[in-house]
Protein backbone atom coordinates (compact mmCIF):
# COMPACT_ATOMS: atom_id res chain seq x y z
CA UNK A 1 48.74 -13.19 -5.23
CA UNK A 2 52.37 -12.06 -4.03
CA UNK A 3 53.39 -8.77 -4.34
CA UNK A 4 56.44 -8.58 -6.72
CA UNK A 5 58.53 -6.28 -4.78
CA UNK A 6 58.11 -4.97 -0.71
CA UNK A 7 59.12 -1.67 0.23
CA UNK A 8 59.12 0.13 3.55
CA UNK A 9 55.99 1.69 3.03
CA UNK A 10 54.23 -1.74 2.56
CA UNK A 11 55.17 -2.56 6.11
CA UNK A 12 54.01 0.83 7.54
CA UNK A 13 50.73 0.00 5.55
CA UNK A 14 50.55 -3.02 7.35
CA UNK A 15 51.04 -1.46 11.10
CA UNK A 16 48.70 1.06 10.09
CA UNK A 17 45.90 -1.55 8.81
CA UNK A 18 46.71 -3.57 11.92
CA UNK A 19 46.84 -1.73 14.49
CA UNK A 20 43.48 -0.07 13.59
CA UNK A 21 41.79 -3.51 13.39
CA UNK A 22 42.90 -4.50 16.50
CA UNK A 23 41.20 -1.48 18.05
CA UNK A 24 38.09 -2.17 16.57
CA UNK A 25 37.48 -5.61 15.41
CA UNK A 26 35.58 -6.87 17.97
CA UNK A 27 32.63 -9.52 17.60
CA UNK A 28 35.10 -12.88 17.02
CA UNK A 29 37.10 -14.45 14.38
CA UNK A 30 33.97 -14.46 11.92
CA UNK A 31 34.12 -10.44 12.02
CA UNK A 32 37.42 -9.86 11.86
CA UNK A 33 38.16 -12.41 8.84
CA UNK A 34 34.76 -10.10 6.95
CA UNK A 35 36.25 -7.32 7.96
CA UNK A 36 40.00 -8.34 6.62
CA UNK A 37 38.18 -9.68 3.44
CA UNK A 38 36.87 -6.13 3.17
CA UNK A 39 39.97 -3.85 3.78
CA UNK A 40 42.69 -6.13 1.83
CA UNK A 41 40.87 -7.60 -0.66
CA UNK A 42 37.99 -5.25 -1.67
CA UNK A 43 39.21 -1.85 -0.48
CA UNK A 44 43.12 -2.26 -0.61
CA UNK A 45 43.66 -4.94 -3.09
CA UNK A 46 46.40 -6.67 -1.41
CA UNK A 47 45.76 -9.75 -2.66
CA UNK A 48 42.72 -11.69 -4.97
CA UNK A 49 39.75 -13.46 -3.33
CA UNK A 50 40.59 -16.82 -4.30
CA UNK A 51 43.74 -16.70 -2.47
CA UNK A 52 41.97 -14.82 0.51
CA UNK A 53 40.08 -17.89 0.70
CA UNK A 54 42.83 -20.15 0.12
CA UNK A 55 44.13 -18.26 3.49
CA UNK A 56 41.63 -19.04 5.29
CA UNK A 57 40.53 -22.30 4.33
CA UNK A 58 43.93 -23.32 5.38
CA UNK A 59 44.25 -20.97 8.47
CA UNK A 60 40.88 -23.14 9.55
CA UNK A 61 43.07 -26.75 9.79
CA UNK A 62 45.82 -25.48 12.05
CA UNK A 63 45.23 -24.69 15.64
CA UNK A 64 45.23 -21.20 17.22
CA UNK A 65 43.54 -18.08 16.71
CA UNK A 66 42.13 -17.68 12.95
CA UNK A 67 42.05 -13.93 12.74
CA UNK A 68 45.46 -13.66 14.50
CA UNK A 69 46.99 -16.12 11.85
CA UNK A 70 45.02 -14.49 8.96
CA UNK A 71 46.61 -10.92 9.82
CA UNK A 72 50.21 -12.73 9.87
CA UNK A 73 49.37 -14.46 6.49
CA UNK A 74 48.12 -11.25 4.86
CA UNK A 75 51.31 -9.20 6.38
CA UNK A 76 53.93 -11.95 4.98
CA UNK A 77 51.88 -11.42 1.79
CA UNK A 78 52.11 -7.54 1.69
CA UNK A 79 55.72 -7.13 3.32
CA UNK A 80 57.55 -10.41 3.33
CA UNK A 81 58.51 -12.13 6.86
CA UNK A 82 58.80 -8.99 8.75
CA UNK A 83 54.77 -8.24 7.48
CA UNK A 84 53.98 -11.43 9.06
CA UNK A 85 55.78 -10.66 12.65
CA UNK A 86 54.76 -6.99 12.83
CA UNK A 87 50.96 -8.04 11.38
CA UNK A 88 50.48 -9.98 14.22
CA UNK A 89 51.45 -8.15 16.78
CA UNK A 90 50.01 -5.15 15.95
CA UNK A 91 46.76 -6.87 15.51
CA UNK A 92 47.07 -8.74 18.65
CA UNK A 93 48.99 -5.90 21.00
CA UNK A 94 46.06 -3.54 21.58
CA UNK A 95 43.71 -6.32 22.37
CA UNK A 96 46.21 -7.58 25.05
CA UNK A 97 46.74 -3.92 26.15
CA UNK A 98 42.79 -3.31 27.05
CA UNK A 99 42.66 -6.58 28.62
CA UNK A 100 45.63 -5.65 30.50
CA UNK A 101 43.73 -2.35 31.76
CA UNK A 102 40.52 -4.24 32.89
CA UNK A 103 42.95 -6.63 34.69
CA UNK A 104 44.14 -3.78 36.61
CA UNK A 105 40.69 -2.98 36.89
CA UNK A 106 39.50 -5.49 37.98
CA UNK A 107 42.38 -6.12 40.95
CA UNK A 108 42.05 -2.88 41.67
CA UNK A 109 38.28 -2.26 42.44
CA UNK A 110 37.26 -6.12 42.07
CA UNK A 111 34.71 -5.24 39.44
CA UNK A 112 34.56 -4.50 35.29
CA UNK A 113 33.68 -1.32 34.04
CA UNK A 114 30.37 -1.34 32.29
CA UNK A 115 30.80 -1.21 28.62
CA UNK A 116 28.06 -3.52 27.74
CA UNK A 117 25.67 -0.67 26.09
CA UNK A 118 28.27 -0.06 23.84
CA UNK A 119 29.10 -3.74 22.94
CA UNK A 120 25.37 -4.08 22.40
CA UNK A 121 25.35 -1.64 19.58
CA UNK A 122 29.10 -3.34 18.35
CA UNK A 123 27.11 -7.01 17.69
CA UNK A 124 24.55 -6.04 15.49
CA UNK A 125 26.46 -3.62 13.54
CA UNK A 126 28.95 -6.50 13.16
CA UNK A 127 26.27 -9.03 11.85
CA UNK A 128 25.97 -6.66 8.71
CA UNK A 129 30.13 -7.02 7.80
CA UNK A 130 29.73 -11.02 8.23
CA UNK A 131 26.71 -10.80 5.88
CA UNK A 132 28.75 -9.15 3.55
CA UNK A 133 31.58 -11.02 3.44
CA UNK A 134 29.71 -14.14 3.54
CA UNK A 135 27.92 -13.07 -0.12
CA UNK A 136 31.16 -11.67 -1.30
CA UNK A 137 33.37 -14.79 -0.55
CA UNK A 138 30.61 -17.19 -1.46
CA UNK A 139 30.34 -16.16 -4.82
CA UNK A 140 34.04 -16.97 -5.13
CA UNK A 141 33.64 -20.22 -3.10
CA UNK A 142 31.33 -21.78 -4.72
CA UNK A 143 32.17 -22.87 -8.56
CA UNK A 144 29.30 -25.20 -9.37
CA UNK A 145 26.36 -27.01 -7.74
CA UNK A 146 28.90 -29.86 -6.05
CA UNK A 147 31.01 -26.87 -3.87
CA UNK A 148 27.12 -25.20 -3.76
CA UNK A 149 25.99 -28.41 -2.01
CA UNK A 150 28.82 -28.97 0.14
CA UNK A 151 28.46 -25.55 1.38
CA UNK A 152 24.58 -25.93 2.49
CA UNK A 153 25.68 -29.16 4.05
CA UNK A 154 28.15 -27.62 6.19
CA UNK A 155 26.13 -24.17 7.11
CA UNK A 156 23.68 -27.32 8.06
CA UNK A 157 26.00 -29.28 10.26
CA UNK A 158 27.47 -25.83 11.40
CA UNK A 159 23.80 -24.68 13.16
CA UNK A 160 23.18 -28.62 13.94
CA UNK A 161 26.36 -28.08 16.56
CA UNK A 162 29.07 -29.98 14.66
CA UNK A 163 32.87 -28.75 15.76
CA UNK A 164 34.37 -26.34 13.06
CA UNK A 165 37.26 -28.52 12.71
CA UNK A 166 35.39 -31.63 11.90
CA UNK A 167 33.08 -29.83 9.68
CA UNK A 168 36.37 -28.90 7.71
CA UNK A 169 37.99 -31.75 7.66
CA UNK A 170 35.07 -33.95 6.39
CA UNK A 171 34.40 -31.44 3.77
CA UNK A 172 38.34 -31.24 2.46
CA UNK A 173 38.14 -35.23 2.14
CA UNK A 174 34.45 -35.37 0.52
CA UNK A 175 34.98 -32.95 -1.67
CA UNK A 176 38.31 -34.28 -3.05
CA UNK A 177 37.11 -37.50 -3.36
CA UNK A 178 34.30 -36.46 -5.39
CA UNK A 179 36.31 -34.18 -7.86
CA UNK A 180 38.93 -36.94 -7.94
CA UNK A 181 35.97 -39.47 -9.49
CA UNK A 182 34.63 -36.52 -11.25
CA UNK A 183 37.68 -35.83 -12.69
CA UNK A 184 39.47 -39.38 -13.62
CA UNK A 185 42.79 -38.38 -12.44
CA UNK A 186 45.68 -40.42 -13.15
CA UNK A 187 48.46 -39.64 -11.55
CA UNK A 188 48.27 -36.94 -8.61
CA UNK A 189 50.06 -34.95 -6.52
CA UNK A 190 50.63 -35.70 -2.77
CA UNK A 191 49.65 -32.84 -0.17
CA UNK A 192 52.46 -31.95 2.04
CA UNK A 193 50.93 -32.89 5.59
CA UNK A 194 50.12 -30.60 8.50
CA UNK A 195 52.61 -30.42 11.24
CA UNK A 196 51.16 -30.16 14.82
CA UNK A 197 53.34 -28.75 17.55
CA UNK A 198 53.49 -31.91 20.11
CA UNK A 199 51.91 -31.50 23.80
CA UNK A 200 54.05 -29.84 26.16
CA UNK A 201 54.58 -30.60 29.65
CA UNK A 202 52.70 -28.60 32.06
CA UNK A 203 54.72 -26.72 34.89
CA UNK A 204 52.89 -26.80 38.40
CA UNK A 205 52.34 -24.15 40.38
CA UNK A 206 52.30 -20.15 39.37
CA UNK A 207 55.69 -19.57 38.40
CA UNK A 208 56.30 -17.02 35.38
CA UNK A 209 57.87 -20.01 33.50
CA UNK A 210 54.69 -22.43 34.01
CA UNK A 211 52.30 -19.70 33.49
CA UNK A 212 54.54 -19.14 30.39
CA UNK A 213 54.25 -23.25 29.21
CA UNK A 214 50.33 -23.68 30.37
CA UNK A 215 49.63 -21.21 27.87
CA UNK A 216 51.84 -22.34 24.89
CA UNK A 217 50.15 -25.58 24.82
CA UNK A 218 46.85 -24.16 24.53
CA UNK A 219 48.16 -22.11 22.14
CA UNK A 220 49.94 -25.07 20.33
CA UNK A 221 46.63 -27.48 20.88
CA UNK A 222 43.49 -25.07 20.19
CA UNK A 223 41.23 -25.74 17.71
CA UNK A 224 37.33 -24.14 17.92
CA UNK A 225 37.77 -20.37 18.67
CA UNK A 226 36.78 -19.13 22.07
CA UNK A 227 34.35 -21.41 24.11
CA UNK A 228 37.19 -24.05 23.14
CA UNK A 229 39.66 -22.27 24.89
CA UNK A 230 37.27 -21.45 27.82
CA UNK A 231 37.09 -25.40 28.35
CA UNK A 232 40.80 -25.56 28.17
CA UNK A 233 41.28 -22.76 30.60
CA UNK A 234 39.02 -24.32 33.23
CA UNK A 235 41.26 -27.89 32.27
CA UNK A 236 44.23 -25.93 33.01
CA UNK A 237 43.89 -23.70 35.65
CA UNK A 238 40.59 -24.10 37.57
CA UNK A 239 40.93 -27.68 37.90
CA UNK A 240 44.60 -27.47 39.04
CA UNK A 241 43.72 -24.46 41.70
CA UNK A 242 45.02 -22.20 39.85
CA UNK A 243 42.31 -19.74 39.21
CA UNK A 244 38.85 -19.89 40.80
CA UNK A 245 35.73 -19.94 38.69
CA UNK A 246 34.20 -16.75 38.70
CA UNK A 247 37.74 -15.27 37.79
CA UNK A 248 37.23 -17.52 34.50
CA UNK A 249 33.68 -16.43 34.15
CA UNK A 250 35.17 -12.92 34.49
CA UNK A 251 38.17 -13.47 31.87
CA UNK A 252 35.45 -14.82 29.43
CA UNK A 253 33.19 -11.69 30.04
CA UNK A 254 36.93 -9.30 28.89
CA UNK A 255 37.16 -11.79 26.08
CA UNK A 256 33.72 -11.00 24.83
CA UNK A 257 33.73 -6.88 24.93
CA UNK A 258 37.14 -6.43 24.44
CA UNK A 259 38.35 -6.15 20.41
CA UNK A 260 40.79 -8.18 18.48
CA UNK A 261 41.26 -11.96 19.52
CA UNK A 262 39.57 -13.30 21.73
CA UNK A 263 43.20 -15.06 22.82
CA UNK A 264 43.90 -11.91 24.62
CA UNK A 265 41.38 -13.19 27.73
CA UNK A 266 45.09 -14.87 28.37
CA UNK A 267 46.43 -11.52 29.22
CA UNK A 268 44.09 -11.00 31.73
CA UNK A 269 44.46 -14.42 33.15
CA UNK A 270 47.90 -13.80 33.30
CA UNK A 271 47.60 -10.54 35.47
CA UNK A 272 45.15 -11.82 38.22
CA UNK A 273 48.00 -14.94 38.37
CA UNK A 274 51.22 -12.99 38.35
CA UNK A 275 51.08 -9.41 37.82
CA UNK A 276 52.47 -8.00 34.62
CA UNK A 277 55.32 -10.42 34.07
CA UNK A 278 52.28 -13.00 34.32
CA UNK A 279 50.27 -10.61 31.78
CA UNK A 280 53.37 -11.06 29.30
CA UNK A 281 53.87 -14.52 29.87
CA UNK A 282 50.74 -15.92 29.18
CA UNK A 283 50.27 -13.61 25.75
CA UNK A 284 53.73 -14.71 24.91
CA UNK A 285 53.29 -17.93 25.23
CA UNK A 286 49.67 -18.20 23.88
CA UNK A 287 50.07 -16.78 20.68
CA UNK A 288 53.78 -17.71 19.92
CA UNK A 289 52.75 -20.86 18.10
CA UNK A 290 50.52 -19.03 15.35
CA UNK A 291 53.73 -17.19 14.54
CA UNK A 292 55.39 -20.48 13.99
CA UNK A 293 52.95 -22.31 12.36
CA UNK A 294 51.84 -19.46 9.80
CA UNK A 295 55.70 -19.40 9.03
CA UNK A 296 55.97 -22.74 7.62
CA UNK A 297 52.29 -22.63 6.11
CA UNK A 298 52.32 -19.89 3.82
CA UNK A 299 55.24 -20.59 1.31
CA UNK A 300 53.17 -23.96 0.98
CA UNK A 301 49.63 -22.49 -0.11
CA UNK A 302 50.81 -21.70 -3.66
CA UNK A 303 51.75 -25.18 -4.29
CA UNK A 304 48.93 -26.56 -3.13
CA UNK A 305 46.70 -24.52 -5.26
CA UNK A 306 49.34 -25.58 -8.55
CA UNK A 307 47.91 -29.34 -8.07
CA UNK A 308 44.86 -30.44 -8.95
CA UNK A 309 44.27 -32.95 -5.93
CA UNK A 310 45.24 -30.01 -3.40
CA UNK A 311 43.59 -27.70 -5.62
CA UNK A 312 39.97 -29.70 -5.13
CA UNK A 313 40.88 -30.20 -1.42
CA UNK A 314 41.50 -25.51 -0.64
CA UNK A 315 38.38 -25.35 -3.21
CA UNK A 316 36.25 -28.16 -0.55
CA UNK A 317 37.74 -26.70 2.41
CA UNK A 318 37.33 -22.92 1.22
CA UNK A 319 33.65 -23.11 0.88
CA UNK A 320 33.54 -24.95 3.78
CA UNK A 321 35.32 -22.00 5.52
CA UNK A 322 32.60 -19.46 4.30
CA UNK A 323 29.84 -22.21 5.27
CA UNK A 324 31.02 -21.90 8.67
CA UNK A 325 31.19 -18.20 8.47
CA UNK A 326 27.32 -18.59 7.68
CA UNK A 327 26.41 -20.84 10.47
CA UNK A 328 28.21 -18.41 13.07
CA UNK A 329 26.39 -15.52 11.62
CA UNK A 330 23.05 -17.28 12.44
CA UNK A 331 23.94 -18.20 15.94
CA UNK A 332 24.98 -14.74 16.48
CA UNK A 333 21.61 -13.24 15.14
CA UNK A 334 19.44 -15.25 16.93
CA UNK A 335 21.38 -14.19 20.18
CA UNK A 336 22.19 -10.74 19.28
CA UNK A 337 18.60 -9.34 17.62
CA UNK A 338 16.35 -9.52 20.27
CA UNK A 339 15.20 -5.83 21.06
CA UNK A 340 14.43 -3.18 18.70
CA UNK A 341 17.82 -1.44 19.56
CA UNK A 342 19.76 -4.39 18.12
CA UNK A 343 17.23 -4.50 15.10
CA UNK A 344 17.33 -1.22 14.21
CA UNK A 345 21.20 -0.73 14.33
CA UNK A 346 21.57 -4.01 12.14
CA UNK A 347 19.09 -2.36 9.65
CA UNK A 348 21.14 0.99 9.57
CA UNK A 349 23.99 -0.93 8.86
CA UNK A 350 23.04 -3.20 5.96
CA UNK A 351 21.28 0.18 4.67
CA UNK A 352 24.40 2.11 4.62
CA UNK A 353 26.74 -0.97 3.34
CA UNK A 354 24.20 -1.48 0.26
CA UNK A 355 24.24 2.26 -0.05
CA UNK A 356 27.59 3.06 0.19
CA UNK A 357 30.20 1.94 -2.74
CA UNK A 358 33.28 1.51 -0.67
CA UNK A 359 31.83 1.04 3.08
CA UNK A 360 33.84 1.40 5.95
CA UNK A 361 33.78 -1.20 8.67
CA UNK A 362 35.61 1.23 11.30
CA UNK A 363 32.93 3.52 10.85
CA UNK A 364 30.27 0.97 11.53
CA UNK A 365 32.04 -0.16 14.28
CA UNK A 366 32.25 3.41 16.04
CA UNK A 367 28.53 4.06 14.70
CA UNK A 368 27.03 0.60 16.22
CA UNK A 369 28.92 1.84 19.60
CA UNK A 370 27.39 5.44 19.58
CA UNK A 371 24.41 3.66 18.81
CA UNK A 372 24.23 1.01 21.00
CA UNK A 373 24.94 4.19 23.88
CA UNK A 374 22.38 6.23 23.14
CA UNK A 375 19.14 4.15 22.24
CA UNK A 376 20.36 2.15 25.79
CA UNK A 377 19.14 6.32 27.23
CA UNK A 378 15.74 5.11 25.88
């Protein structure tokens, strides 16, 4: 739902939200769309739930980062064009920033510092938000036993291994099909087609400009969240001689303690390649093309939810969305609870979400870190 009217303060409201989450969203694009769902939609009231999910079922066909893109969709929402530009980058900044730092770091002294107790405490605490949202947004997603079914089918495929993108897409074209039987439509309306940036020539070498156009075509081309873009990094750059492989084992290691998207492992890259004005040019060019694509999405969400066909096709894809939000919460229990530290922090925090009327996910966030610290001094 669009606000009527923006003001100044809705843009400072966005910076604010922002630049909080991208302190302390960590645990991946499934946390940091339950924790979104929780601050704009139950907390804030920024927009409805069924356009949250419209969002993100359509944030889920285009490539990039899906929390990045969600924060620019909710922005333009809350503050017009300039909420979608300042949205993103104050989610994505302070990510890049603490990547930047262990970069340095890592030059510097040629190891990481150890933050893992901390992260260890993060991951379980984190499992409770995804829960949440998961039950919240279902109960929106699902509006009878078809969407019901097509969700189990995809939390199925989702834990069988089947790509997120495929899982969508199948689910989009099933479940408009169906409704389109169901529903005896005579005359429909055409959905306006998804525009794909084309591939971009790769630059050899280390030069700030190729570092700059290696990374906008895995930003323009990246579908599948973070071991996706691992692959595509080892494609690009290890293959080519570029970076070694324990550098990229490294960079994944930043992108999986570090908060905010998990994109920002490009920052890093960036640094051990060129320095700083490596640093900027891989983030630039990474995440330019969720700016541009999120542009030309959002004015077309409420028209697709005014026609039926398109309508059936966000409601398929939507649940789908939440399905896949399911199946990424198991695979992150079954590797995250395995001691009684984990356990017990993932128990605190359902207890103090059920308990509490208006939960806040910084606060488990901080907690699961002062956790995670003090029962690894046990």
């Amino acid at each position: 739902m669009r606000a009527p009217s923006r003001k100044k303060s809705d843009l400072k409201a966005v910076i604010s939200l922002f630049l909080k989450m991208g302190i302390l969203s960590f645990g991946g694009p499934a946390a940091h769309t339950a924790m979104m769902e929780q601050e704009v939609v139950q907390k804030r009231k920024w927009i409805d739930k069924q356009h949250f999910l419209d969002l993100l079922g359509a944030t889920n066909l285009i490539p990039g980062p899906n929390s990045s893109e969600m924060a620019m969709h909710i922005g333009q929402e809350k503050a017009g064009f300039k909420g979608l530009i300042f949205a993103g980058m104050a989610f994505i900044i302070p990510a890049c920033l603490i990547s930047g730092v262990f970069a340095w770091f890592y030059v510097s002294y040629g190891e990481l510092p150890a933050v893992q107790p901390m992260i260890a405490g993060i991951k379980p605490a984190v499992l409770a938000i995804i829960a949440m949202a998961v039950f919240s947004l279902g109960k929106k997603a699902v509006k009878g036993p078809e969407t019901a079914i097509l969700g189990v089918l995809v939390l199925a495929a989702g834990i069988a291994g089947l790509s997120e993108l495929t899982a969508m897409i199948l689910a989009g074209i099933a479940g408009t099909t169906f409704f389109y039987f169901k529903n005896r439509q005579q005359k429909l309306n055409s959905i306006a087609p998804f525009i794909a940036l084309p591939v971009l020539s790769m630059f050899s070498g280390i030069s700030i400009s190729g570092i700059f156009w290696i990374f906008l075509k895995i930003g323009s081309l990246l579908y599948g969240g973070g071991y996706v873009l691992f692959a595509f990094l080892d494609a690009e750059l290890v293959q080519n001689g570029l970076l070694s492989r324990n550098e990229l084992m490294d960079a994944v290691a930043v992108g999986q303690f570090t908060p905010g998207p998990i994109l920002s492992t490009a920052t890093f890259i960036g640094y051990i390649m060129a320095g700083i004005p490596g640093a900027i040019a891989a983030t630039a060019g990474v995440f330019l093309p969720s700016f541009i694509f999120v542009a030309i999405l959002n004015p077309l969400i409420p028209r697709l939810r005014k026609s039926k066909l398109a309508g059936n096709f966000l409601d398929s894809v939507n649940v789908a969305s939440v399905a896949v939000m399911a199946s990424v919460l198991f695979s992150m229990a079954i590797d995250t609870l395995q001691t009684w530290q984990t356990i017990s922090i993932c128990l605190a925090a359902f207890m103090y979400i059920i308990l509490s009327k208006n939960y806040s996910s910084v606060f488990l966030v901080v907690g699961g870190a002062v956790a995670g610290f003090l029962l690894h001094l046990v």
